[in-house]
C-alpha atoms as a PDB file:
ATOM      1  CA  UNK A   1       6.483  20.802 -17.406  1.00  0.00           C
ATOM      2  CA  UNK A   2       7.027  17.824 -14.847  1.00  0.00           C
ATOM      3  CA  UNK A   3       6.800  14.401 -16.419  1.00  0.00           C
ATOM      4  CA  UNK A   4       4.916  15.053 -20.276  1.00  0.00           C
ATOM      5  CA  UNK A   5       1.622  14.193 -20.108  1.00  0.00           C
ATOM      6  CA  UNK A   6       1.935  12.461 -23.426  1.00  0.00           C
ATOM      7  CA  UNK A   7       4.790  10.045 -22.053  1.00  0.00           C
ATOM      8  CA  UNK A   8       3.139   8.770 -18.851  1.00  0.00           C
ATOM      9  CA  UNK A   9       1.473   5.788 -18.134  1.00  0.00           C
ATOM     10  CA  UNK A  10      -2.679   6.586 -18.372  1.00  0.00           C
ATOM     11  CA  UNK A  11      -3.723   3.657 -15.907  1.00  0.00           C
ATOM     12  CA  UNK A  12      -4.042   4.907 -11.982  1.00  0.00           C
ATOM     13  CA  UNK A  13      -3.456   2.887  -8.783  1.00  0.00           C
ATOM     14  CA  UNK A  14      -5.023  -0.735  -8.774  1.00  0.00           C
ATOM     15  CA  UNK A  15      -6.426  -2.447  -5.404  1.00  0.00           C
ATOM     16  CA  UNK A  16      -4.642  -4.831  -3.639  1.00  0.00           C
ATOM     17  CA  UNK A  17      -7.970  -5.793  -1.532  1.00  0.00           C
ATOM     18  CA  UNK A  18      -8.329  -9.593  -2.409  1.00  0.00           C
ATOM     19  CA  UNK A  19      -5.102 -11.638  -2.474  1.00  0.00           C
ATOM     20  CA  UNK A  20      -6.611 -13.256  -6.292  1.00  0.00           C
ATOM     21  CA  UNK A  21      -5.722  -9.471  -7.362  1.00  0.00           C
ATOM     22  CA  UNK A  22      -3.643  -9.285 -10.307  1.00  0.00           C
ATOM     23  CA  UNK A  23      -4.197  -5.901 -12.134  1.00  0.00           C
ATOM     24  CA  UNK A  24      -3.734  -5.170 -15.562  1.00  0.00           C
ATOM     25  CA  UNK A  25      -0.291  -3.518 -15.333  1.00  0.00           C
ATOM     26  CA  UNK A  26       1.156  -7.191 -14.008  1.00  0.00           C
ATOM     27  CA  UNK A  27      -0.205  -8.684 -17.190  1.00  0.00           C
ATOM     28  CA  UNK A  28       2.902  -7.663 -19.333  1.00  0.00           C
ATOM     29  CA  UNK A  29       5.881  -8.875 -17.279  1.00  0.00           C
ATOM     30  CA  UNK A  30       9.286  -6.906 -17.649  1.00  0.00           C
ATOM     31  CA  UNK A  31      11.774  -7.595 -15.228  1.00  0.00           C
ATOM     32  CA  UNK A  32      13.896  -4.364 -13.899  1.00  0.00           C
ATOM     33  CA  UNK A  33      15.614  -2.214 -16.470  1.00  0.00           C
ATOM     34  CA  UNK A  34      17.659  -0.003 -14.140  1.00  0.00           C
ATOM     35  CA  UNK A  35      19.512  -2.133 -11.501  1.00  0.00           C
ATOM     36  CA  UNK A  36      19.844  -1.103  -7.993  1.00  0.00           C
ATOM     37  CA  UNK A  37      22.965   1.471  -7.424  1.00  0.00           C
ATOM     38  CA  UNK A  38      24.716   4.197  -5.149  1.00  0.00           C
ATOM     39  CA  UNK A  39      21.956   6.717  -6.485  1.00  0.00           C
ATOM     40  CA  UNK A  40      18.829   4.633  -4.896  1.00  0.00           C
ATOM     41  CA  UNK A  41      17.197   5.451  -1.935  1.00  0.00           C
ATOM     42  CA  UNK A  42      17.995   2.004   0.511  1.00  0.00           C
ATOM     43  CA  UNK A  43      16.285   0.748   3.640  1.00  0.00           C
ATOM     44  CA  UNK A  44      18.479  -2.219   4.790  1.00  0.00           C
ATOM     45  CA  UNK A  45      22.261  -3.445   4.577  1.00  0.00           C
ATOM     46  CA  UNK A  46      23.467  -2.230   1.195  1.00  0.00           C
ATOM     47  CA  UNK A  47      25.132  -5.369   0.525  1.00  0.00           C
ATOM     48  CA  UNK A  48      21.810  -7.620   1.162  1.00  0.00           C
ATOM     49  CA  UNK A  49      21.136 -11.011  -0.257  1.00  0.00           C
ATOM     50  CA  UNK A  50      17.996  -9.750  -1.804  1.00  0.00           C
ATOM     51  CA  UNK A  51      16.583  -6.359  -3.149  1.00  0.00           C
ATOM     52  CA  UNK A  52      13.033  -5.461  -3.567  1.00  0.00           C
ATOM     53  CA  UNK A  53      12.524  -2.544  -5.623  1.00  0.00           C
ATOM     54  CA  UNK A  54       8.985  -0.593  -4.974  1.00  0.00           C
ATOM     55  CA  UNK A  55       7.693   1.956  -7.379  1.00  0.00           C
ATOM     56  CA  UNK A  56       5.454   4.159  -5.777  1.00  0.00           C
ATOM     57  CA  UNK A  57       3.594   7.368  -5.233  1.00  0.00           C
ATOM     58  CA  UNK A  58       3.496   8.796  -1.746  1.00  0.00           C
ATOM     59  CA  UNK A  59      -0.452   9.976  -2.455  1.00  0.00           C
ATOM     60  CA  UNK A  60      -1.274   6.493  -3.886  1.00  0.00           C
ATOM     61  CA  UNK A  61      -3.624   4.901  -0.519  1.00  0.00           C
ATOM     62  CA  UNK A  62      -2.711   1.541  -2.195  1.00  0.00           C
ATOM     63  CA  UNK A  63       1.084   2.148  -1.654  1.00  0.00           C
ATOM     64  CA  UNK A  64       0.397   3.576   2.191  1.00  0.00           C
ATOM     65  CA  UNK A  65      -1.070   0.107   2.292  1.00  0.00           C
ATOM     66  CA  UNK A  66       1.805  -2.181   0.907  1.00  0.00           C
ATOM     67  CA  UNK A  67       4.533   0.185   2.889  1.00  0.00           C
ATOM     68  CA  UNK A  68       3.505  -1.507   6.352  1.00  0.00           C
ATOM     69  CA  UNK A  69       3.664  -4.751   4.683  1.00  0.00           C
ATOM     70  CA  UNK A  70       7.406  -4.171   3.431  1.00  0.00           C
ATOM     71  CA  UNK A  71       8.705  -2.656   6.495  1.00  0.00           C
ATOM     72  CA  UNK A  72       7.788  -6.013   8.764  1.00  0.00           C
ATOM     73  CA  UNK A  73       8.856  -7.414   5.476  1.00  0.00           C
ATOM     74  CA  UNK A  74      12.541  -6.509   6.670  1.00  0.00           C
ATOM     75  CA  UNK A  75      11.939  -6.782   9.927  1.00  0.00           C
ATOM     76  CA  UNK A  76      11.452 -10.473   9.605  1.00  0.00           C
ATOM     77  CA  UNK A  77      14.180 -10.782   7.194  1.00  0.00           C
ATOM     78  CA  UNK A  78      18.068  -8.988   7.895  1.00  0.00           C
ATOM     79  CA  UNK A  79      18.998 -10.194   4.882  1.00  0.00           C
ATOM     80  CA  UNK A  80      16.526  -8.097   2.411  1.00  0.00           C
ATOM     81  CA  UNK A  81      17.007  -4.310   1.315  1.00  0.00           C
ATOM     82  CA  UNK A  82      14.063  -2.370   0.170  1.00  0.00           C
ATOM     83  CA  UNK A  83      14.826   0.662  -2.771  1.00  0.00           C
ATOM     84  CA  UNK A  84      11.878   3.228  -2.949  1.00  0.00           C
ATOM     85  CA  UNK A  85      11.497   4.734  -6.442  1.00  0.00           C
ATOM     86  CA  UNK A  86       9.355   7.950  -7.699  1.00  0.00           C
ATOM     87  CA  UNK A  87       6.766   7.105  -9.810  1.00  0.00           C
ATOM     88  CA  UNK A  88       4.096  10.046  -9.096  1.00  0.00           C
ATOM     89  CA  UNK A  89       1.132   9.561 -10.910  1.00  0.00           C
ATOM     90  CA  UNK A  90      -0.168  13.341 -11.059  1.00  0.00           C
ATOM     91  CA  UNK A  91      -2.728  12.553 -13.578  1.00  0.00           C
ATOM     92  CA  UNK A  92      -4.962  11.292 -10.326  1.00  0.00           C
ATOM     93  CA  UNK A  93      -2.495  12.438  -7.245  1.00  0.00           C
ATOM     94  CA  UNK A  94      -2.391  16.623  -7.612  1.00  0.00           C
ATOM     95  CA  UNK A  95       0.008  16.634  -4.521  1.00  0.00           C
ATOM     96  CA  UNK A  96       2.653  13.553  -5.640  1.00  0.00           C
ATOM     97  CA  UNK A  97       4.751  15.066  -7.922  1.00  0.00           C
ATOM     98  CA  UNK A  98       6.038  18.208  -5.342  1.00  0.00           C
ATOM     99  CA  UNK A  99       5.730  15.091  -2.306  1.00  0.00           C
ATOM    100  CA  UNK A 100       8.608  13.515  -4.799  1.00  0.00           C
ATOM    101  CA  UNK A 101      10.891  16.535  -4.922  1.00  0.00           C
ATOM    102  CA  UNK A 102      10.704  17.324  -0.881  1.00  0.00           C
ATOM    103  CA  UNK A 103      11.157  13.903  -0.332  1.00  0.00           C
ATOM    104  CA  UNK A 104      14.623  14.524  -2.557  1.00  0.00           C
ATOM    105  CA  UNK A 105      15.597  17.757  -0.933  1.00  0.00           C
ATOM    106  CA  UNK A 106      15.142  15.302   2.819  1.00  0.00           C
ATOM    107  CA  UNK A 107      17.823  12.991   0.894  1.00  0.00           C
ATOM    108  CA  UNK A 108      20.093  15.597   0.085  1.00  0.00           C
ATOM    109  CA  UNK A 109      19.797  16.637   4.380  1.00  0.00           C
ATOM    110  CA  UNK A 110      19.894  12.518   4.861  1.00  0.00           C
ATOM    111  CA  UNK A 111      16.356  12.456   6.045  1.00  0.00           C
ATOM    112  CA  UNK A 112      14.636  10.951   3.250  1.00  0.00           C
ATOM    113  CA  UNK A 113      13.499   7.689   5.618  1.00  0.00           C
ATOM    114  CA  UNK A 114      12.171   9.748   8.354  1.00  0.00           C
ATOM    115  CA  UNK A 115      10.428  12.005   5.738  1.00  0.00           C
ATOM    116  CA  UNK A 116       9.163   9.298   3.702  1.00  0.00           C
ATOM    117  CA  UNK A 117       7.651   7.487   6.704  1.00  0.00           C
ATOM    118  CA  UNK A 118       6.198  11.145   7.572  1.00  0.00           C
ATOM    119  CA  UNK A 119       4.188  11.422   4.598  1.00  0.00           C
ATOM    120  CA  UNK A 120       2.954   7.753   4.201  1.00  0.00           C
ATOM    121  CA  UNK A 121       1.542   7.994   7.766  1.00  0.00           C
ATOM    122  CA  UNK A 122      -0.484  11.020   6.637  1.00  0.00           C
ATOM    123  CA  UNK A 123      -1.099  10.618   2.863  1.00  0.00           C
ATOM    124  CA  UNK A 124      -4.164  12.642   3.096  1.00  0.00           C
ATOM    125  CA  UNK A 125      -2.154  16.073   4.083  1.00  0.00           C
ATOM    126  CA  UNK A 126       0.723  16.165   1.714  1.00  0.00           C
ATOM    127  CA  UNK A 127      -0.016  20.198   1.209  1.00  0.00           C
ATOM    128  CA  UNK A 128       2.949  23.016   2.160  1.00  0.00           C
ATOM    129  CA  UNK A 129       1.477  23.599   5.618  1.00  0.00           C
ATOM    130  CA  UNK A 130       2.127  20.019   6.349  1.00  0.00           C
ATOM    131  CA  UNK A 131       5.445  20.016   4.464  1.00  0.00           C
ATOM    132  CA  UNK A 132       6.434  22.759   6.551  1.00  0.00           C
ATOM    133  CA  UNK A 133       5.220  21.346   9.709  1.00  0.00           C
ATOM    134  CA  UNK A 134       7.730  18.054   8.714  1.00  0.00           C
ATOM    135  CA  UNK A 135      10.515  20.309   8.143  1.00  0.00           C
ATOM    136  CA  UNK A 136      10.296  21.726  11.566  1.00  0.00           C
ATOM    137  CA  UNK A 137      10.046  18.097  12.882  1.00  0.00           C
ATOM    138  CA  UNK A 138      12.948  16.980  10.733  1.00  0.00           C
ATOM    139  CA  UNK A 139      14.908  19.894  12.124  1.00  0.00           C
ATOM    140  CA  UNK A 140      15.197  21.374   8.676  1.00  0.00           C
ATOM    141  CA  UNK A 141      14.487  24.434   6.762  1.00  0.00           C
ATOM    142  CA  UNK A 142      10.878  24.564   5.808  1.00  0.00           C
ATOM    143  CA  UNK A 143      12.062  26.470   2.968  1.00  0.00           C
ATOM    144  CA  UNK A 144      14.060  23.336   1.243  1.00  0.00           C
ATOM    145  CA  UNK A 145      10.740  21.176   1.384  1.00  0.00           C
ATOM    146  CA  UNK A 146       8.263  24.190   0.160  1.00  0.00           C
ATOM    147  CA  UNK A 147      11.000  25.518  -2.870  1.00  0.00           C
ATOM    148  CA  UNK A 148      12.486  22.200  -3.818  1.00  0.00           C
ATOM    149  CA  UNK A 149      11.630  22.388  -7.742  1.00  0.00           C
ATOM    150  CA  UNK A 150      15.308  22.536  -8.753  1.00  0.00           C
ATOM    151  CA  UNK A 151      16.565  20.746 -12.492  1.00  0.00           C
ATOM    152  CA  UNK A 152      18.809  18.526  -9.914  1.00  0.00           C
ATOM    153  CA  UNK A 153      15.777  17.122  -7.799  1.00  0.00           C
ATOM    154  CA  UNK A 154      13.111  16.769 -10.786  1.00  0.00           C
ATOM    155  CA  UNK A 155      15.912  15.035 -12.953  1.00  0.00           C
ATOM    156  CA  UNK A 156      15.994  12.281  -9.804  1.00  0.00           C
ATOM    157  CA  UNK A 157      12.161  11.932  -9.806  1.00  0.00           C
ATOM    158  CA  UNK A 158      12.286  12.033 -13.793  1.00  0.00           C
ATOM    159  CA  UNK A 159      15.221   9.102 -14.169  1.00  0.00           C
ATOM    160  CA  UNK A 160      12.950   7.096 -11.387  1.00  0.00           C
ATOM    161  CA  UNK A 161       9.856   7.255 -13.077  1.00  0.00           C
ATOM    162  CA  UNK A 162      11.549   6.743 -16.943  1.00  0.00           C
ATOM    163  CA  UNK A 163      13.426   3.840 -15.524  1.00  0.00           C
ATOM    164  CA  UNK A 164       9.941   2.297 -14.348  1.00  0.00           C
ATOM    165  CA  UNK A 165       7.783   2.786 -17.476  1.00  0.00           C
ATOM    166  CA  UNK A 166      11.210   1.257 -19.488  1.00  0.00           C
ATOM    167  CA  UNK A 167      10.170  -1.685 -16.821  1.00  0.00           C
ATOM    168  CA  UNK A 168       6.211  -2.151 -17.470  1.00  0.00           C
ATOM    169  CA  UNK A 169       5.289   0.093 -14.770  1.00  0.00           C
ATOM    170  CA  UNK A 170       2.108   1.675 -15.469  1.00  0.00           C
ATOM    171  CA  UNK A 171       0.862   2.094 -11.924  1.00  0.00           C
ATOM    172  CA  UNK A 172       1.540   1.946  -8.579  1.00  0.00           C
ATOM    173  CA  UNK A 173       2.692  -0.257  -6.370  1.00  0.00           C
ATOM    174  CA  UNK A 174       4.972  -1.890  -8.443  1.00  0.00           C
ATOM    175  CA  UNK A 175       7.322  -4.234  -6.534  1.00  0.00           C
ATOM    176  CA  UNK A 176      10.573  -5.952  -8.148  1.00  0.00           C
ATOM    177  CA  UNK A 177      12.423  -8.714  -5.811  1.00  0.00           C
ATOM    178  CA  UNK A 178      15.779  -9.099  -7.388  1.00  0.00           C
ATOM    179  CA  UNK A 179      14.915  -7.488 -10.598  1.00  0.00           C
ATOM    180  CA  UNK A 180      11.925  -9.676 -11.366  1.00  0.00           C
ATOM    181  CA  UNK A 181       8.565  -8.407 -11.647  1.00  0.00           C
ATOM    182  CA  UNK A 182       6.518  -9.547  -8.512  1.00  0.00           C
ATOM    183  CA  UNK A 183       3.195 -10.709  -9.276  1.00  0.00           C
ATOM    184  CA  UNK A 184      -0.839 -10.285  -7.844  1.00  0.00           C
ATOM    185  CA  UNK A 185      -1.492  -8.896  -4.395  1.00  0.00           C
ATOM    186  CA  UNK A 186       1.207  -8.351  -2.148  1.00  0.00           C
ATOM    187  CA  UNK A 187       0.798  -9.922   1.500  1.00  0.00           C
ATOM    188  CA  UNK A 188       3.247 -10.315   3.802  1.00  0.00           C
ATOM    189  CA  UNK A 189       3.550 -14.787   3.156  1.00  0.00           C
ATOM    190  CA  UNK A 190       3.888 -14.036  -0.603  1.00  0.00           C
ATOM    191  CA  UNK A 191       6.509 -11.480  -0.320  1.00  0.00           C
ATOM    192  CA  UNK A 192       8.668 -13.984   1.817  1.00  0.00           C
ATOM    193  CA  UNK A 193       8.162 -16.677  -0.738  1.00  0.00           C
ATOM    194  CA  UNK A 194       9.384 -14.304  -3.008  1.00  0.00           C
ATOM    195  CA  UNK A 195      12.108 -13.936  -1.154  1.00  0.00           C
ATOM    196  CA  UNK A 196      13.081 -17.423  -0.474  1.00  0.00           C
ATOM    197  CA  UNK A 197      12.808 -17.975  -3.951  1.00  0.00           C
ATOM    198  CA  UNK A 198      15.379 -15.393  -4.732  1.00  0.00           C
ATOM    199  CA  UNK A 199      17.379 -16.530  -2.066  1.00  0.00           C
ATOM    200  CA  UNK A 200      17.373 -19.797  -3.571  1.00  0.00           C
END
């Protein structure tokens, strides 16, 4: 079975509402076991100044709310690359785990952007008639979205999610700039200052 029950995190999403918020999973700060590499999924130049590493779960309505915030992120910064890892929490999000493995068979078509940005637009219709209705928008095989549950694409979105609880993870969002845990409620202002502090 996908991702043991027994070995996953227990805690769901956290709110990012109030920019005080620091949830319980940034009380234990580990900085990023498994550093950025050819296998990662990249937004941005690949040889950027700065990384920031988000652990997420395309059904989480807490990461469809940071993933606006990262892409002006880069927009306002050339110099910053943003890595999206699986971390499907299917204890709370039924339709995360099979989001993760289209989301892989996209990559394998190099689509995974276009898809990702598809499903965090509608995070409330992540079902196969709306998988199917991507492929066809994608311009690929509705089959390789619906029947993606091969060992090759669950390994991915099983080596993502260990290498996140080996970091602290234990919900999602979870950002890392440059390997270090970022901390509290992720605006736009704090995320530069991450950055700059990075950079420096």
């Amino acid at each position: 079975a996908p991702l043991d029950r027994a070995a996953r995190p227990r805690r769901s999403t956290a709110p990012l509402d109030r920019e005080a918020d620091v949830v319980a999973w940034h009380d234990h700060r580990m900085d990023l076991v498994l550093p950025v590499g050819p296998r990662d999924h990249v937004r941005g130049p690949r040889d950027a100044a700065v990384t920031v590493v988000m652990y997420g779960d395309v059904e989480c309505p807490y990461c469809g709310r940071v993933e606006p915030v990262l892409r002006q992120l880069l927009e306002k910064r050339p110099e910053l690359r943003l890595v999206f890892r699986h971390f499907p929490l299917i204890d709370v999000h039924p339709s995360a785990y099979s989001a993760a493995l289209a989301l892989e068979a996209a990559a394998e078509a190099g689509r995974f952007w276009e898809l990702h940005d598809l499903l965090f637009a509608d995070q409330e219709h992540l079902g196969r008639r709306q998988l199917a209705a991507y492929a066809g928008q994608l311009g690929l095989d509705p089959d390789s979205l619906l029947r993606p549950a091969t060992e090759r694409y669950d390994q991915r979105v099983r080596d993502d999610y260990d290498s996140g609880v080996a970091s602290g993870v234990e919900g999602t969002p979870a950002l890392f700039v440059d390997g270090l845990r970022f901390q509290g409620g992720p605006s736009l202002a704090r995320l530069e200052a991450a950055v700059d502090g990075a950079l420096a």
